[in-house]
N, C-alpha and C. Protein backbone atom coordinates (compact mmCIF):
# COMPACT_ATOMS: atom_id res chain seq x y z
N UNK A 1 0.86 -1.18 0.00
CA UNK A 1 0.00 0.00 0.00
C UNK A 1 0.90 1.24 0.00
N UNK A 2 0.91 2.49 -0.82
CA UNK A 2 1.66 3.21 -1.02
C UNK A 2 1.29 4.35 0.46
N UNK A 3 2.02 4.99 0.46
CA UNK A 3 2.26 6.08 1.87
C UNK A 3 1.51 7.29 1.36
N UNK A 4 0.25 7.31 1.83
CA UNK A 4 -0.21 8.35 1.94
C UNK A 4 -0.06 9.89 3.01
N UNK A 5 1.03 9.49 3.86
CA UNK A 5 1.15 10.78 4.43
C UNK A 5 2.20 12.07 3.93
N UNK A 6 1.97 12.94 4.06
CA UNK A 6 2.34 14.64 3.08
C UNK A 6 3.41 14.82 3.23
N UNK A 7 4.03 14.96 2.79
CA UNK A 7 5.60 15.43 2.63
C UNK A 7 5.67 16.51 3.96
N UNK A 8 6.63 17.04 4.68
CA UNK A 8 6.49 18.09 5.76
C UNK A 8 5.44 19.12 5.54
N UNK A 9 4.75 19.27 6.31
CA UNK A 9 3.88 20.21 6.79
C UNK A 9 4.47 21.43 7.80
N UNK A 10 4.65 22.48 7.42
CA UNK A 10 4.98 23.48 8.18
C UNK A 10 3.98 24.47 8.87
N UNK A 11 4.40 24.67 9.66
CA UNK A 11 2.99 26.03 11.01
C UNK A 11 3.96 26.42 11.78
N UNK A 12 3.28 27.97 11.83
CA UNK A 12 4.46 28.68 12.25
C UNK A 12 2.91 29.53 13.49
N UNK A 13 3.04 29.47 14.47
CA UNK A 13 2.40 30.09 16.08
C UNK A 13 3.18 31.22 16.11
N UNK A 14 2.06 32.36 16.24
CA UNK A 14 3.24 33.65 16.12
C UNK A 14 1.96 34.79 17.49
N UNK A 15 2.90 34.89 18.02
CA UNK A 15 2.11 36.28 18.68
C UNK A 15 2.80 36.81 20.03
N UNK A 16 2.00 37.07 21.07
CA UNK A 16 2.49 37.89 22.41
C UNK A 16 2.78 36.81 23.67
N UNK A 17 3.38 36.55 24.65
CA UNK A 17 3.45 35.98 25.57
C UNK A 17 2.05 35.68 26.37
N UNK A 18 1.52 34.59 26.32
CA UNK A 18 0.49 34.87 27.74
C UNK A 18 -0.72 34.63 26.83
N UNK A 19 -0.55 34.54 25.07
CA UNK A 19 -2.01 34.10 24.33
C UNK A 19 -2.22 32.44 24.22
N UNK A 20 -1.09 31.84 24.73
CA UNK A 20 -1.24 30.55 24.61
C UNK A 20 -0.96 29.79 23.15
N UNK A 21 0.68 30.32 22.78
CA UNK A 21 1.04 29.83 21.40
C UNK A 21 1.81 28.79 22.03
N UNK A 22 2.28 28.58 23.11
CA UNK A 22 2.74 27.58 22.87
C UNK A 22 1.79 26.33 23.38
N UNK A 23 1.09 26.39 23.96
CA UNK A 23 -0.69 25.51 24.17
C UNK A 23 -0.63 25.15 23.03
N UNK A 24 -1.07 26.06 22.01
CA UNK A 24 -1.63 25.42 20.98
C UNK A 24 -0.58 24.37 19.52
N UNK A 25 0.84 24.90 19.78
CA UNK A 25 1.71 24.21 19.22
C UNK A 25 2.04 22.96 19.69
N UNK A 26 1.76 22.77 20.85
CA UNK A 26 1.96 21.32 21.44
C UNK A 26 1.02 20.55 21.49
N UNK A 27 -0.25 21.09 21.51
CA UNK A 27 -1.37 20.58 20.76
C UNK A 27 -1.78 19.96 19.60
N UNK A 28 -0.88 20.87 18.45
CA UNK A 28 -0.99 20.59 17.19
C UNK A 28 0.23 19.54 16.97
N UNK A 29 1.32 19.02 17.77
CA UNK A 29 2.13 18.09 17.62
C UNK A 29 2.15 17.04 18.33
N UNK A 30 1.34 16.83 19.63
CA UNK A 30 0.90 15.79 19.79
C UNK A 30 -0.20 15.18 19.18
N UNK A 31 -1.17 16.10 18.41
CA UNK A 31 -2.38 15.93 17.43
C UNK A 31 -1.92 14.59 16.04
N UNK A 32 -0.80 15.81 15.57
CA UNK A 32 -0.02 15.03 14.43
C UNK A 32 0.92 13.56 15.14
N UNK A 33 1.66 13.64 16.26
CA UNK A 33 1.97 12.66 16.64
C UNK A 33 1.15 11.35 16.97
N UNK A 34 -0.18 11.55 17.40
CA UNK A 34 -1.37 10.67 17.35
C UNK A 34 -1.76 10.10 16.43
N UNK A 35 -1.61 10.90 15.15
CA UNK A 35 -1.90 10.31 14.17
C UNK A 35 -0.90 9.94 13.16
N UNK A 36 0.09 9.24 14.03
CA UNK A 36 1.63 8.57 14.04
C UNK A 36 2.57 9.61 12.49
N UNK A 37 2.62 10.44 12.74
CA UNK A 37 3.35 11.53 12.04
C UNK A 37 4.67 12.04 12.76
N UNK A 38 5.73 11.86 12.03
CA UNK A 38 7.18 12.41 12.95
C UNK A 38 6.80 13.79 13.42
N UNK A 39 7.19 14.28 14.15
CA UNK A 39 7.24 15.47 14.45
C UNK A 39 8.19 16.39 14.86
N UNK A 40 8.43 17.55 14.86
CA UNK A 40 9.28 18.64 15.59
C UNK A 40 9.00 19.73 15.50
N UNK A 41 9.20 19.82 17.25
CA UNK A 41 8.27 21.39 17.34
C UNK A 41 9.47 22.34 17.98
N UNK A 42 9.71 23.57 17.72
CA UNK A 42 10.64 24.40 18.51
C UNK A 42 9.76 26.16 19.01
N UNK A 43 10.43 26.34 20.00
CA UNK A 43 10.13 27.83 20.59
C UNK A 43 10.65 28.64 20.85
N UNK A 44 10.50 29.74 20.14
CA UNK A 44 11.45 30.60 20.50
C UNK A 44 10.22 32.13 21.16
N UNK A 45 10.90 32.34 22.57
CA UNK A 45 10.66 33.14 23.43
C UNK A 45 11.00 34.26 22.81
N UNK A 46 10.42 35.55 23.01
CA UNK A 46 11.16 36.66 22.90
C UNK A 46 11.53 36.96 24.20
N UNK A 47 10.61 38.35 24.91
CA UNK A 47 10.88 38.70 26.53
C UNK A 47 10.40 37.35 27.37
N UNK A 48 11.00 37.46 28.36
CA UNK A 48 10.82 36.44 28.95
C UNK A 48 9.62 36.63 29.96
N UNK A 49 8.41 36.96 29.48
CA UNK A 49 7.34 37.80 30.09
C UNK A 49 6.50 37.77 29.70
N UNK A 50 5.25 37.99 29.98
CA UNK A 50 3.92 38.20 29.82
C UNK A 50 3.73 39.59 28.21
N UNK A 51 3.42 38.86 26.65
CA UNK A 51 3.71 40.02 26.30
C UNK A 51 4.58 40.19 25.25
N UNK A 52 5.89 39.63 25.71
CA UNK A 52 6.71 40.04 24.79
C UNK A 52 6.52 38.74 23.79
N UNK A 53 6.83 38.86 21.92
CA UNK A 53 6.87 37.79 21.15
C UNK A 53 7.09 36.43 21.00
N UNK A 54 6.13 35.80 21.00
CA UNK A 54 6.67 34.43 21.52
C UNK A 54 5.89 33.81 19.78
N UNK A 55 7.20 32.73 19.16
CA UNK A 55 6.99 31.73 18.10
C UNK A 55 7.32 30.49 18.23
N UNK A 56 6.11 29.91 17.33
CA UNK A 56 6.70 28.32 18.14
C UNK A 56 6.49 27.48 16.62
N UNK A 57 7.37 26.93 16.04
CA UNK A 57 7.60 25.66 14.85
C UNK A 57 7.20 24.72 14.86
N UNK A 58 5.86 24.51 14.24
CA UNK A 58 5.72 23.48 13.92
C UNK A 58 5.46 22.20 12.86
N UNK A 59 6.60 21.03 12.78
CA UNK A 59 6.65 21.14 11.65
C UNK A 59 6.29 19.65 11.38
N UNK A 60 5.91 18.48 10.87
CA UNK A 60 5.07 17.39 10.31
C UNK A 60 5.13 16.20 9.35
N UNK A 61 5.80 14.99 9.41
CA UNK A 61 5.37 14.81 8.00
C UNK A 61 5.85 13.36 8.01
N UNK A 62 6.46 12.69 7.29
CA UNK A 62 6.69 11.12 7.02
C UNK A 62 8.39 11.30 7.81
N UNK A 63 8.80 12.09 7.19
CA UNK A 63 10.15 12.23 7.90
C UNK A 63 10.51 13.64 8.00
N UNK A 64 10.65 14.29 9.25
CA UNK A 64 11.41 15.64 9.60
C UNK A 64 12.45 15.75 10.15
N UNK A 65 13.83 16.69 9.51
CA UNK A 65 15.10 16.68 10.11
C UNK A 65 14.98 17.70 11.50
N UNK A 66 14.37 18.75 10.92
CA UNK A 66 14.64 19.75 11.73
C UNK A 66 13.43 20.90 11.96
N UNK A 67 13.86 20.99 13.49
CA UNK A 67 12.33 21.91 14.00
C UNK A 67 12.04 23.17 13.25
N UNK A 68 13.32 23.94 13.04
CA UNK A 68 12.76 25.04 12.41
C UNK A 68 12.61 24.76 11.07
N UNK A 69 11.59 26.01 11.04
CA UNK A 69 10.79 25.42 9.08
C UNK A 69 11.96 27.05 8.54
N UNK A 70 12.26 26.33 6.80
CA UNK A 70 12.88 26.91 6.44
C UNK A 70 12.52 28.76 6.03
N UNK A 71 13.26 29.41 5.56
CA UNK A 71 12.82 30.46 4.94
C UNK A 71 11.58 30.21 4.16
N UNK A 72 10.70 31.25 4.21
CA UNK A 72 9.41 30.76 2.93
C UNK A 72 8.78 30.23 2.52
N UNK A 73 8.86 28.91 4.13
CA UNK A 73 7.91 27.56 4.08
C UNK A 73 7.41 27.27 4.57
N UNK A 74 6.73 28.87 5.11
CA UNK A 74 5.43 28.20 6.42
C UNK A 74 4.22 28.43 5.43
N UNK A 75 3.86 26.87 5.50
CA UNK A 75 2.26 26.96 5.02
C UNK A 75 1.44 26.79 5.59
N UNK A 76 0.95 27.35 7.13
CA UNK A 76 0.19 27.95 7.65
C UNK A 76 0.82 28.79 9.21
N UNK A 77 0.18 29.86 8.80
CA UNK A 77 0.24 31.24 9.70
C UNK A 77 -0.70 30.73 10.98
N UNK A 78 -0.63 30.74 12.39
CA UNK A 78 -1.44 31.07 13.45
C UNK A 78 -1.08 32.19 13.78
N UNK A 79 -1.46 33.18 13.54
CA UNK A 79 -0.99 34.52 14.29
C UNK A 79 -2.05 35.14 14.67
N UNK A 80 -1.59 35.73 16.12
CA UNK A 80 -2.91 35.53 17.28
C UNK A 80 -2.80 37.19 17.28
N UNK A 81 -1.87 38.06 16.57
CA UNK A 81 -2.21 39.56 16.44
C UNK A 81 -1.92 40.04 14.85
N UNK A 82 -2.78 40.69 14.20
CA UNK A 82 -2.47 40.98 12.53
C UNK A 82 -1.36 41.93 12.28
N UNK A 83 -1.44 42.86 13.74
CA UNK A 83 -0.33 44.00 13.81
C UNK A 83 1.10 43.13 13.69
N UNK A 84 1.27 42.10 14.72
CA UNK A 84 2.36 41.70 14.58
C UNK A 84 2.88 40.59 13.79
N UNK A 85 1.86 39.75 12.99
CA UNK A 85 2.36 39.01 12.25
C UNK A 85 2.69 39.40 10.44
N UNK A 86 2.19 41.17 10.51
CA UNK A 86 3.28 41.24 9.59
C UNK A 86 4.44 41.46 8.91
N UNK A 87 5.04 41.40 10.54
CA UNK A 87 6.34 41.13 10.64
C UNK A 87 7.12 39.31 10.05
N UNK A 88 6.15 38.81 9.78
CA UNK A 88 6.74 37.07 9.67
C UNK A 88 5.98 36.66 8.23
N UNK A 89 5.56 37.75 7.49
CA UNK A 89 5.10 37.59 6.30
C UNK A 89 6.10 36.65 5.33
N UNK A 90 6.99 37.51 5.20
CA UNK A 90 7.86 36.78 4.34
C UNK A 90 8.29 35.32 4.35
N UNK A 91 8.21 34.73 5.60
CA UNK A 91 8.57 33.25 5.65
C UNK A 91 7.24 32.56 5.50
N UNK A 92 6.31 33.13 4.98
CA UNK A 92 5.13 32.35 4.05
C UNK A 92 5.41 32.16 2.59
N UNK A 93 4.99 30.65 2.62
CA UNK A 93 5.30 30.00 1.23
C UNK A 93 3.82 31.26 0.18
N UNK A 94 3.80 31.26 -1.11
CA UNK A 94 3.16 32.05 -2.00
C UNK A 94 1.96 31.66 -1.07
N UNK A 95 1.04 30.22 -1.48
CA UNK A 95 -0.01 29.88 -1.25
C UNK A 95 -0.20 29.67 0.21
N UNK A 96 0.31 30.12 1.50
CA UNK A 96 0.45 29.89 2.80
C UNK A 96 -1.13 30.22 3.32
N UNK A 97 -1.67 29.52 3.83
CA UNK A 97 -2.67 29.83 4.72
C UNK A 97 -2.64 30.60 5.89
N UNK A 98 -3.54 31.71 6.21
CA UNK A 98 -3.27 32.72 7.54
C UNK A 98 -4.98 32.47 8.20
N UNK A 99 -4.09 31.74 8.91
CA UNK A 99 -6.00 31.11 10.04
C UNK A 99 -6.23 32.44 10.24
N UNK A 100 -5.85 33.12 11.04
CA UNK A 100 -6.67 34.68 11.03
C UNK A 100 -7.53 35.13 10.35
N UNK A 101 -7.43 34.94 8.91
CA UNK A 101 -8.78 35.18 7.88
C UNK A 101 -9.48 34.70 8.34
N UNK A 102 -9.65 33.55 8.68
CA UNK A 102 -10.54 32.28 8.52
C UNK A 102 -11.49 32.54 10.06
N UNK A 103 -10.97 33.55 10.70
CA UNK A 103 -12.06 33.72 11.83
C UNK A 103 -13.43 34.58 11.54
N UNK A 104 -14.33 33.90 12.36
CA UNK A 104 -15.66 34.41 12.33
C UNK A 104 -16.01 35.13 13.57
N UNK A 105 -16.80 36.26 13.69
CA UNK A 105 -17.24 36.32 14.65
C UNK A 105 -18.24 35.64 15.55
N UNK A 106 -18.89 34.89 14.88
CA UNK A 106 -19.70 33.49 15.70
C UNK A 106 -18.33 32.96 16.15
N UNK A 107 -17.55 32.53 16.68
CA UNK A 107 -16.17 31.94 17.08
C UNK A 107 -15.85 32.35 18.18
N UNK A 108 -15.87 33.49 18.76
CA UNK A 108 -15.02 34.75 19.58
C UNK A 108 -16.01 34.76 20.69
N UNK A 109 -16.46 33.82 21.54
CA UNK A 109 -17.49 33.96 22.31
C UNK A 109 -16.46 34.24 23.78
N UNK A 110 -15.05 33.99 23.71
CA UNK A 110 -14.51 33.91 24.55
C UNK A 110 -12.72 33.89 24.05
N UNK A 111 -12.58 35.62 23.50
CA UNK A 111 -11.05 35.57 23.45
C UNK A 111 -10.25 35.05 24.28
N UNK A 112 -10.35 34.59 25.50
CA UNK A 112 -9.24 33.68 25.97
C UNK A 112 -8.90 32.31 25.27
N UNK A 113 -9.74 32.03 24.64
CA UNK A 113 -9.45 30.67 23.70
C UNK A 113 -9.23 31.15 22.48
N UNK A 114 -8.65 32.18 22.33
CA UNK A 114 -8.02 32.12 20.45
C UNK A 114 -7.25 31.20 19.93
N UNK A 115 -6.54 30.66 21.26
CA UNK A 115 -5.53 30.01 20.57
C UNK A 115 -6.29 28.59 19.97
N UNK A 116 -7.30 27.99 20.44
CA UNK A 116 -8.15 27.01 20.52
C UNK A 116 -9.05 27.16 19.40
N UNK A 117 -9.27 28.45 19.03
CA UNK A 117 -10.43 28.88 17.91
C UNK A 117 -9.39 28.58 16.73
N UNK A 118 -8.36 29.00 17.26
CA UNK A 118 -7.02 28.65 15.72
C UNK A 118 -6.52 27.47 15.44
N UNK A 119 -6.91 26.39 16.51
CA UNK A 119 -6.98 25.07 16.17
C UNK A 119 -7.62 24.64 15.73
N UNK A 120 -8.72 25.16 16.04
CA UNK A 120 -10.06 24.00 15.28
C UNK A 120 -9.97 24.57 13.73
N UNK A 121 -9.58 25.79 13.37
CA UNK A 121 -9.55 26.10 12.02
C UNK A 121 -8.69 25.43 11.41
N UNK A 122 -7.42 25.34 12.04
CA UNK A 122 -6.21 24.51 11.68
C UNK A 122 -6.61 23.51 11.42
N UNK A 123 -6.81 22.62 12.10
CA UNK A 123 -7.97 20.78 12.35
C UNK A 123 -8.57 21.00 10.89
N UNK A 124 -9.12 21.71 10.49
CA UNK A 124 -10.20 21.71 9.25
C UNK A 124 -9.18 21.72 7.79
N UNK A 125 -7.94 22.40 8.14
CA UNK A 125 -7.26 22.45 6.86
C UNK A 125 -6.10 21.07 6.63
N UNK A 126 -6.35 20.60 7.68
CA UNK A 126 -4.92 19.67 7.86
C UNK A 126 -5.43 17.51 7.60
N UNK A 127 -4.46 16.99 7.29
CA UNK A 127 -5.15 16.02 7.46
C UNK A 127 -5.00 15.10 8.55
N UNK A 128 -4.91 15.38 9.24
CA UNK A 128 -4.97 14.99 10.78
C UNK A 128 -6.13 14.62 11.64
N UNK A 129 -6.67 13.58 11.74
CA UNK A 129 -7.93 12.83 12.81
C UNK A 129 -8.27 13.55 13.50
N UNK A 130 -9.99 13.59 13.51
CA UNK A 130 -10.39 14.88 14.92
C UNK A 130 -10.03 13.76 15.98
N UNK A 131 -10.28 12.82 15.66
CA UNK A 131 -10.02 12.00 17.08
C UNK A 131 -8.09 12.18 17.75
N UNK A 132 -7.45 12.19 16.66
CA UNK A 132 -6.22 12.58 17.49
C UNK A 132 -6.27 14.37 17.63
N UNK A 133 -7.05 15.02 17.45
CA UNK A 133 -6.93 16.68 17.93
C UNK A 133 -7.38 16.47 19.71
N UNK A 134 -8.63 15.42 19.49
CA UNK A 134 -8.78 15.17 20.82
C UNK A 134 -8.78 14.55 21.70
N UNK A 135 -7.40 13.70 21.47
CA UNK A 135 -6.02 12.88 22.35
C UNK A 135 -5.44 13.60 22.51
N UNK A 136 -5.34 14.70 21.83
CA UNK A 136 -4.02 15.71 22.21
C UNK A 136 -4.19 16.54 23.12
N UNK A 137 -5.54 17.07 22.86
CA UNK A 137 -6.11 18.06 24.34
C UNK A 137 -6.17 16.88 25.72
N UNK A 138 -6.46 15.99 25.80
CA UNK A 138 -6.47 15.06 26.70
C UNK A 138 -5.19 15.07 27.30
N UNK A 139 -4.03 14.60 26.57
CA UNK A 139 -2.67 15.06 26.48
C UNK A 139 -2.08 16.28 27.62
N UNK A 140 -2.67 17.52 27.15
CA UNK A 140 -2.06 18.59 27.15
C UNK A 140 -3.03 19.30 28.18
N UNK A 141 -4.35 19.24 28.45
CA UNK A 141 -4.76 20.27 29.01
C UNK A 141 -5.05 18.77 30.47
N UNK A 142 -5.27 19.38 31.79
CA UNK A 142 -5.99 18.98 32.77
C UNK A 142 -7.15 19.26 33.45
N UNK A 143 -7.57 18.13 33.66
CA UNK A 143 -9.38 17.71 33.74
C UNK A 143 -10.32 19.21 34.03
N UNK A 144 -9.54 19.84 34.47
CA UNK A 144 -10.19 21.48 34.82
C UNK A 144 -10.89 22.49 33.73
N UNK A 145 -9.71 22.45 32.62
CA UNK A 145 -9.79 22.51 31.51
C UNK A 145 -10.17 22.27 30.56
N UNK A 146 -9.94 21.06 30.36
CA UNK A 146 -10.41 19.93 29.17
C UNK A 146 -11.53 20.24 28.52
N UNK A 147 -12.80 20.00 28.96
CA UNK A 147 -14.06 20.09 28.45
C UNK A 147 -14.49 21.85 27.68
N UNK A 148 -14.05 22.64 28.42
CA UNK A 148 -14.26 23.86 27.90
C UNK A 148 -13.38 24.03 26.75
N UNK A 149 -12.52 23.84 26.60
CA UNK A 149 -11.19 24.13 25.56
C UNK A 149 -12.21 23.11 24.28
N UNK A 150 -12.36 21.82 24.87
CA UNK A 150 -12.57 21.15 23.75
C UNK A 150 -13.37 20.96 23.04
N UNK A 151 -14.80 21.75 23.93
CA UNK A 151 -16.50 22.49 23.75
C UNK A 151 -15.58 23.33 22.50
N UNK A 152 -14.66 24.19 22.52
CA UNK A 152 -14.49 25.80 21.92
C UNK A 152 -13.92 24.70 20.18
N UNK A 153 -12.99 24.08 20.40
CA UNK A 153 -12.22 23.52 19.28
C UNK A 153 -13.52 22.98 18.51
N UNK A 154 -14.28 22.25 19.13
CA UNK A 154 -15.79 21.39 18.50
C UNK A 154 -16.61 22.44 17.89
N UNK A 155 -16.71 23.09 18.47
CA UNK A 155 -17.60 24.38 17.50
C UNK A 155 -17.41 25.14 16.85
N UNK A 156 -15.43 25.28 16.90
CA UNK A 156 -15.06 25.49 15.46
C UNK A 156 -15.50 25.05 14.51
N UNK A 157 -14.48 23.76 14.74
CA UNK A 157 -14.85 22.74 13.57
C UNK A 157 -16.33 22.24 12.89
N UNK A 158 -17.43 22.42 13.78
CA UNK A 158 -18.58 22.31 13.41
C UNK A 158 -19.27 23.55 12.28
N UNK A 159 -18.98 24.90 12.87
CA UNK A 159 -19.28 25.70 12.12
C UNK A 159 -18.43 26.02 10.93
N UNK A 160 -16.94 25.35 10.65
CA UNK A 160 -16.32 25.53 9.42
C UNK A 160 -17.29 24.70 8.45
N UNK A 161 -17.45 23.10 9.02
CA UNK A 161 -17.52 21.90 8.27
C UNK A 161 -19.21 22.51 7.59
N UNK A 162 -20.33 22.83 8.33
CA UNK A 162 -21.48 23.44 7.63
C UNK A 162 -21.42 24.82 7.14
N UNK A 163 -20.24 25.45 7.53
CA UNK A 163 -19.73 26.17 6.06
C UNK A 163 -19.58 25.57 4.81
N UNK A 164 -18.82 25.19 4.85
CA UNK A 164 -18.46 23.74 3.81
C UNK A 164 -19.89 23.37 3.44
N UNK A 165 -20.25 22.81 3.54
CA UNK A 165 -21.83 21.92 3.09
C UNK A 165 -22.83 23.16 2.71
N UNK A 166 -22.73 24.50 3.37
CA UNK A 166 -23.71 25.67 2.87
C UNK A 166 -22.94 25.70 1.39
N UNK A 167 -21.85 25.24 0.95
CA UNK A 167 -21.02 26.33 0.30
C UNK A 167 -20.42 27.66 0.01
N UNK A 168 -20.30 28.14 1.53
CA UNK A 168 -19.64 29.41 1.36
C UNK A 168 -18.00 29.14 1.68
């Protein structure tokens, strides 16, 4: 049976300290790791603070050497502020996806979960199992957590997917 999984997949988590980029990058690589995909994820801190720039690599695929994704090969943007991610423009491939478009205001019932609203959009573009998106929150968040985070990711994905089926 020939190998259907994608050549590296690159995502690049871009924003302020304290929005929960790196939540959601370890999310998205234990997600892909669930659904037995090599992985490597890296972070780079800016201030070491509440705030200051924080990016996190993540990158996917049958075989990956290395965490950071190259110049010009992130094909998908999470960037959790528009002011500041167009500073990281350029290391988008031509056709790069920027989840930021892709938000709705039906979505935003609770900006503390952006980073979660940018998963479930992510989840919709990627080919990755909802069932491993939600091994990974299992994974990553504790029992306190869990259910609300994973209420927010579900109703992403619900309202993309009957996007989809309305055809818009």
């Amino acid at each position: 049976m020939p190998d259907t999984k994608p050549e590296t997949v690159n995502i690049l988590f871009y924003g302020a300290g304290g929005q929960g980029i790196l939540t959601a990058a370890t999310i998205c690589s234990w997600a892909a790791l669930h659904d037995g995909f090599q992985v490597k994820m890296s972070a780079i801190h800016g201030l070491a603070r509440r705030g200051g720039i924080v990016e996190a690599h993540v990158r996917y695929g049958r075989c990956v050497f290395s965490p950071l994704i190259p110049a010009g090969r992130v094909d998908f943007l999470a960037g959790f502020n528009p002011k500041q991610t167009r500073k990281v423009r350029s290391q988008l491939r031509r056709n790069a996806v920027n989840l930021a478009e892709w938000i709705d205001p039906a979505m935003l019932r609770n900006r503390r979960q952006m980073n979660i609203i940018l998963l479930g959009i992510l989840s919709q573009q990627l080919s990755i199992r909802e069932q491993s998106w939600i091994e990974a929150m299992g994974t990553v968040f504790h029992a306190g957590h869990r259910e609300e985070n994973l209420e927010a990711f579900m109703s992403v994905r619900k309202l993309l997917s009957s996007c989809d089926r309305d055809g818009e």
